[in-house]
N, C-alpha and C. Protein backbone atom coordinates (compact mmCIF):
# COMPACT_ATOMS: atom_id res chain seq x y z
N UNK A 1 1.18 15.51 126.92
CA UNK A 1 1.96 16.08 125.82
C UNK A 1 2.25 14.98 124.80
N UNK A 2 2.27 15.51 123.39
CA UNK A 2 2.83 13.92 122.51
C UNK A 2 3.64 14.40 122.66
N UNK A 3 4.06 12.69 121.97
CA UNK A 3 5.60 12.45 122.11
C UNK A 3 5.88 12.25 120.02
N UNK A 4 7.24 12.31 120.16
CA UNK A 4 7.64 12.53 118.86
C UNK A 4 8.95 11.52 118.89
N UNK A 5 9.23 10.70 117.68
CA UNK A 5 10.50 9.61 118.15
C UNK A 5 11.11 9.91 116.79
N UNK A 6 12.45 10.28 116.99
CA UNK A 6 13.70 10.50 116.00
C UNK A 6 14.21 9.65 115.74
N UNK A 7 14.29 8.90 114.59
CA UNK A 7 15.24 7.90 113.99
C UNK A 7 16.47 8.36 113.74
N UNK A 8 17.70 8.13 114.31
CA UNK A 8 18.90 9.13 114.30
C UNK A 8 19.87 8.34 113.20
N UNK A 9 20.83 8.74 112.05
CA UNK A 9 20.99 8.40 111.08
C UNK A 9 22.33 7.11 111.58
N UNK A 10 22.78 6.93 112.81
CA UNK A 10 23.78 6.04 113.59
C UNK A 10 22.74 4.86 114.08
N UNK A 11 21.25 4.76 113.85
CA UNK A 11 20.80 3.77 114.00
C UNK A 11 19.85 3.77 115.17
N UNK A 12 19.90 4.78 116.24
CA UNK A 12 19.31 5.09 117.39
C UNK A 12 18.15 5.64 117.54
N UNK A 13 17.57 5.27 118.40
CA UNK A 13 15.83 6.30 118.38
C UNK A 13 16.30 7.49 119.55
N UNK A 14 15.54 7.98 119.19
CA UNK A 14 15.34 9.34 121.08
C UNK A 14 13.52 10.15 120.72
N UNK A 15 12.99 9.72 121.72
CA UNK A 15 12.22 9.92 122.17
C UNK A 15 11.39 11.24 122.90
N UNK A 16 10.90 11.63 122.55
CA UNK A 16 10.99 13.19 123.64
C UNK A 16 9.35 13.38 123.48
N UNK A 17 8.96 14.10 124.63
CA UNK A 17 7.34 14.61 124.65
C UNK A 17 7.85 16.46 124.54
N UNK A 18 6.77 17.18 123.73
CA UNK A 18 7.07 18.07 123.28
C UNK A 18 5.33 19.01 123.72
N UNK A 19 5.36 19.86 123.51
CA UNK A 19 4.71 20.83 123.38
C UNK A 19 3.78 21.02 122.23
N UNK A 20 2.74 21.04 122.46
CA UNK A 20 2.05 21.40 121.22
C UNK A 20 2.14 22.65 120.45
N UNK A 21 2.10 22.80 119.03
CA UNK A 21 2.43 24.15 118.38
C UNK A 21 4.33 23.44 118.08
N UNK A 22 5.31 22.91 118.72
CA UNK A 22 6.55 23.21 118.22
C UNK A 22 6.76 22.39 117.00
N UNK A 23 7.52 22.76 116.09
CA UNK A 23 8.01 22.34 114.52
C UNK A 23 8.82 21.17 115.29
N UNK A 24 9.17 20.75 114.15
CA UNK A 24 10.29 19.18 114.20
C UNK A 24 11.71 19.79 114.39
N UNK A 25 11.48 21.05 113.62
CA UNK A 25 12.81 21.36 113.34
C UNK A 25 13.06 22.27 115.04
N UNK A 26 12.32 22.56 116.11
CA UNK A 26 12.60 23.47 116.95
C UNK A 26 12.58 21.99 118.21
N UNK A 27 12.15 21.18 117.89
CA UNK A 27 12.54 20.08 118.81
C UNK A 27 13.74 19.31 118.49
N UNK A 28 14.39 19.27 117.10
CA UNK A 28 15.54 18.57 117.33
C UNK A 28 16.37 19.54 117.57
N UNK A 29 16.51 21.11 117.88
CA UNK A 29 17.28 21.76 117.86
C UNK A 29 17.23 21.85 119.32
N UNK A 30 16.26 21.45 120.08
CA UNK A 30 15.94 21.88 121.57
C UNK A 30 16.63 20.93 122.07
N UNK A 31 17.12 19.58 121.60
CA UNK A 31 17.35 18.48 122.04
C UNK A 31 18.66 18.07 121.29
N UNK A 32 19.40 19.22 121.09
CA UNK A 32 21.10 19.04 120.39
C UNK A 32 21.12 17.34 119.55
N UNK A 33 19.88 17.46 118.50
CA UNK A 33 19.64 16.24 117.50
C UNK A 33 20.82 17.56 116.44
N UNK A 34 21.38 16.56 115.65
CA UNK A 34 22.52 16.94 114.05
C UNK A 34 21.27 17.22 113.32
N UNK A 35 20.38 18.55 113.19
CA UNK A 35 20.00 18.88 112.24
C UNK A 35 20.04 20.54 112.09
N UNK A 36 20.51 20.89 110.95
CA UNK A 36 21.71 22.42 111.02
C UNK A 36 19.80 23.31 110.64
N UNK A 37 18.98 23.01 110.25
CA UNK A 37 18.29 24.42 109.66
C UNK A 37 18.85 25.65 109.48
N UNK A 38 19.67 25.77 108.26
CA UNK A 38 20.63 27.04 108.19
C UNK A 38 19.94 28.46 108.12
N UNK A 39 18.60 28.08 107.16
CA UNK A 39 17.62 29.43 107.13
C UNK A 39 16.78 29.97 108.46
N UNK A 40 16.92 29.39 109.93
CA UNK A 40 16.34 29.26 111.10
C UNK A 40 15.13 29.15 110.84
N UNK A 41 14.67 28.33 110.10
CA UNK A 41 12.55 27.48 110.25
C UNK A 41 12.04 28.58 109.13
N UNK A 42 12.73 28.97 108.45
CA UNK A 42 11.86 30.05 107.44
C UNK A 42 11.38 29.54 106.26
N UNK A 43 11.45 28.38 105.60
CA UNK A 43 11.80 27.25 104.16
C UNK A 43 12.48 27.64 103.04
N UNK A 44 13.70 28.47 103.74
CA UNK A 44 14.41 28.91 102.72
C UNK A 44 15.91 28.20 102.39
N UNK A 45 15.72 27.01 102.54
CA UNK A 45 16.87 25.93 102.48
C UNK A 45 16.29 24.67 103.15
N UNK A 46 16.83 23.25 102.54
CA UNK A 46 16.43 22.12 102.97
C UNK A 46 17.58 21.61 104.50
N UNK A 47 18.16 22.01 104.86
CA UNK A 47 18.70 21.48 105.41
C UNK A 47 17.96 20.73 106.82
N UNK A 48 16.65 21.01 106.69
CA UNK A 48 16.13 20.45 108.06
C UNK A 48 14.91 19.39 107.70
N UNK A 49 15.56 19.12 106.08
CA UNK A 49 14.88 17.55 105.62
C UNK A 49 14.66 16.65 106.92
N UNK A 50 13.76 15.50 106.63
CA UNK A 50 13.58 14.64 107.89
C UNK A 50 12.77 13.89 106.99
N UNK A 51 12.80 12.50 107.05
CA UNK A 51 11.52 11.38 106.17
C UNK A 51 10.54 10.97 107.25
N UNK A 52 9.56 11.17 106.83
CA UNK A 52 8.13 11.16 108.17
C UNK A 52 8.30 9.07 107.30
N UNK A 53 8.08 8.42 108.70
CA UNK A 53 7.81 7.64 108.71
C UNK A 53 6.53 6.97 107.81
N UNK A 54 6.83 6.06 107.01
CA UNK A 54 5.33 6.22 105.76
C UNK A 54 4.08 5.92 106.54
N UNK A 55 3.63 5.35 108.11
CA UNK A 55 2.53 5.08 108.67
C UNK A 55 1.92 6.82 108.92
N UNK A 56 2.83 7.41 109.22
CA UNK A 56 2.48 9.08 109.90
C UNK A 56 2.20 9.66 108.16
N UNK A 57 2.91 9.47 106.96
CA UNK A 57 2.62 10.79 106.01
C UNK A 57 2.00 11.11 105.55
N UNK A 58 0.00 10.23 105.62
CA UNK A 58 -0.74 10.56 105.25
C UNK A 58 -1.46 11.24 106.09
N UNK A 59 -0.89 11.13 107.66
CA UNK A 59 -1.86 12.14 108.52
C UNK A 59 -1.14 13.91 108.06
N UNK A 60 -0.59 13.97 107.62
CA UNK A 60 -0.10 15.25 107.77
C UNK A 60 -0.83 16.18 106.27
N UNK A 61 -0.48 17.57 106.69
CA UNK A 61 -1.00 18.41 105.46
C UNK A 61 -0.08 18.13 104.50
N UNK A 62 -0.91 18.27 103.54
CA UNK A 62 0.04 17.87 102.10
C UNK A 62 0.78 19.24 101.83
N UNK A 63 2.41 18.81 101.28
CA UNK A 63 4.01 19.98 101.72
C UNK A 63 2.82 20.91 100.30
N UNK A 64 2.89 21.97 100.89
CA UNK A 64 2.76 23.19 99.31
C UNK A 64 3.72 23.24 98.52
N UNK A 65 3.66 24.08 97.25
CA UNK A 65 4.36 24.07 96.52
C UNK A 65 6.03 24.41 96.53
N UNK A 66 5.88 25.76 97.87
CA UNK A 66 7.20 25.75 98.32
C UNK A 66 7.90 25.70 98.81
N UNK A 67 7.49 23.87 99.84
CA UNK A 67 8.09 23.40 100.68
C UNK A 67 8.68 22.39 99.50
N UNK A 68 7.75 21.64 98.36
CA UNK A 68 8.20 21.03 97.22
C UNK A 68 9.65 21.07 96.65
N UNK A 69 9.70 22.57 96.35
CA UNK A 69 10.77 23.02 95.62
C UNK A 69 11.61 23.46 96.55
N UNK A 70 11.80 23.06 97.81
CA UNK A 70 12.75 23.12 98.67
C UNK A 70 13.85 21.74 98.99
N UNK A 71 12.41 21.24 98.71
CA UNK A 71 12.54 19.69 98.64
C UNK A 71 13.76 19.01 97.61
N UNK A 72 13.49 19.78 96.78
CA UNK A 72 14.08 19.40 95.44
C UNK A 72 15.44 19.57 95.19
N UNK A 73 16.01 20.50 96.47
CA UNK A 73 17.26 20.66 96.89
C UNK A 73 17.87 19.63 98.06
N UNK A 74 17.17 18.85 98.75
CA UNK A 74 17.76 18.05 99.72
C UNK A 74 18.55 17.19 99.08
N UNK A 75 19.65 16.47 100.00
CA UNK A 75 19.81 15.16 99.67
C UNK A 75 19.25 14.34 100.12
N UNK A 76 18.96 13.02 99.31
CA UNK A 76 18.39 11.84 100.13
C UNK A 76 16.72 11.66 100.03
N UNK A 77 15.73 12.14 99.10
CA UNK A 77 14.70 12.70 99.28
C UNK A 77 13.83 11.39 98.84
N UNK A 78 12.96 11.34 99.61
CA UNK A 78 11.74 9.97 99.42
C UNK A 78 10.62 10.67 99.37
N UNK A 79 9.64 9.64 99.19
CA UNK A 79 8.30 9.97 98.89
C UNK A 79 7.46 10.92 100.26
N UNK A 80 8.44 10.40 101.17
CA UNK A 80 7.44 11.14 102.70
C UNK A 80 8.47 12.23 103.46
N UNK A 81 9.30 12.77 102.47
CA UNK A 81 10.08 13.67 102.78
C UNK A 81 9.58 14.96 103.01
N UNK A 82 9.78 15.51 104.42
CA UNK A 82 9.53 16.94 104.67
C UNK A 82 10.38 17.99 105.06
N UNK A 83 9.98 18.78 105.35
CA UNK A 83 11.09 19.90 105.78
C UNK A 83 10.67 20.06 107.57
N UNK A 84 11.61 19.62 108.36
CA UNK A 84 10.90 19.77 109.71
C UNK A 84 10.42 21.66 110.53
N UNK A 85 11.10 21.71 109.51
CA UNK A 85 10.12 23.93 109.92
C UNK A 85 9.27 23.64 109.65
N UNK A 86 7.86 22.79 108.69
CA UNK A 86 6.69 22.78 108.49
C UNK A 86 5.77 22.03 108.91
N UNK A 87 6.40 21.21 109.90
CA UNK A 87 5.48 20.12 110.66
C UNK A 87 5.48 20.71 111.83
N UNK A 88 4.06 20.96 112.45
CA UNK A 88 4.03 21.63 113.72
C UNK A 88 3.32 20.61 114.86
N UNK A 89 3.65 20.51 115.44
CA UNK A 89 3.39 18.81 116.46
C UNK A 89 1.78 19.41 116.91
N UNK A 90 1.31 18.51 116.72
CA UNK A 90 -0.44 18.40 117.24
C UNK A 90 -0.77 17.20 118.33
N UNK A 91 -1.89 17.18 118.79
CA UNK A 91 -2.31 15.87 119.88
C UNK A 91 -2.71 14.65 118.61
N UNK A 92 -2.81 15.10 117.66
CA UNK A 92 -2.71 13.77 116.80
C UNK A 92 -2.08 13.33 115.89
N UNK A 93 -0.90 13.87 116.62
CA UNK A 93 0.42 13.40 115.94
C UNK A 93 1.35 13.11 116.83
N UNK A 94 0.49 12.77 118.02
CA UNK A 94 1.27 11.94 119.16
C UNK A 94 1.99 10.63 119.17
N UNK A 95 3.05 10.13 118.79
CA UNK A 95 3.73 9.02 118.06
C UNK A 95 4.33 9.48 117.02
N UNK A 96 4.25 10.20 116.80
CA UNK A 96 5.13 10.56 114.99
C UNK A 96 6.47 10.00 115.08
N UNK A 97 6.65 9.22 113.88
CA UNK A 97 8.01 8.60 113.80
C UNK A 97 8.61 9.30 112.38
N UNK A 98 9.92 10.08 112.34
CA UNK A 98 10.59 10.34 111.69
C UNK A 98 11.99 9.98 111.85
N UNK A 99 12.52 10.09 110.70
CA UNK A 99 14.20 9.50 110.33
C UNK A 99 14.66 11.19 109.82
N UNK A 100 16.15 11.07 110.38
CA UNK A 100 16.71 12.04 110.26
C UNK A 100 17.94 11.47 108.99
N UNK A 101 18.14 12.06 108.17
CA UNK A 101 18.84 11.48 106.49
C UNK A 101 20.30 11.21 107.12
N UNK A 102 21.60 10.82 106.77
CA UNK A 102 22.67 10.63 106.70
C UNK A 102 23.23 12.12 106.25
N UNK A 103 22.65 12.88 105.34
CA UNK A 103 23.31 13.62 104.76
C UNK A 103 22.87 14.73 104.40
N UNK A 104 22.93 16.01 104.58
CA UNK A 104 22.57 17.21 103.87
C UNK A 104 23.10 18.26 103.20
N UNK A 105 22.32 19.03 102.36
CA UNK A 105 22.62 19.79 101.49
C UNK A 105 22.56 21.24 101.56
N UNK A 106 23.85 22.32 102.07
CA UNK A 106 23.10 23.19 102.02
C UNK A 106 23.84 24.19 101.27
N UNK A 107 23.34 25.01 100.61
CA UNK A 107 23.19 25.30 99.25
C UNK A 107 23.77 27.32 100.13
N UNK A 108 23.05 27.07 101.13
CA UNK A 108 23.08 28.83 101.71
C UNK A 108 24.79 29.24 101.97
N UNK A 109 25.84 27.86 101.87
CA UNK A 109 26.94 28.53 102.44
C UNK A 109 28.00 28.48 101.09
């Protein structure tokens, strides 16, 4: 199984082997990680921003247009910023290192 490593915004890693097919956003939720996805994985709010580590953001599909403009609502947003509902863990994305932000934005409440 890969494994997937969370940069937690207190400075900490956590580590976990996951399932192939699950989002970022259904593994930090599986694993009581602080990330709210208020729209439950649908991309209808940023709140389940996450910055893919810049070694991992060129393996991934490039965000469409309306993961973009989802984007555009986070706080905290960098160049390798994704929405973790749209990253779906693969065998070659075994190592993926992401950071979880300090802070989010959500706009739905």
């Amino acid at each position: 199984m890969p494994k997937v490593i969370f940069n937690l915004p207190d400075g900490t890693q956590r580590e976990f082997e996951v399932a192939v097919g699950k989002t970022l956003l259904d593994i930090a939720w599986d694993n009581q990680l602080n990330v709210e996805g208020a729209c439950g994985g649908v991309m209808a709010c940023s709140t389940c921003h996450m910055i893919v580590d810049a070694a991992w953001a060129s393996r991934l599909e490039t965000p469409g247009q309306e993961e973009d403009e989802m984007l555009d609502l986070a706080w905290g947003v960098t160049k390798t910023s994704r929405l973790g509902c749209q990253i779906k863990v693969t065998e070659a994305l075994d190592g993926l290192v992401v950071s979880l932000p300090t802070e989010t934005r959500n706009l739905l409440d």
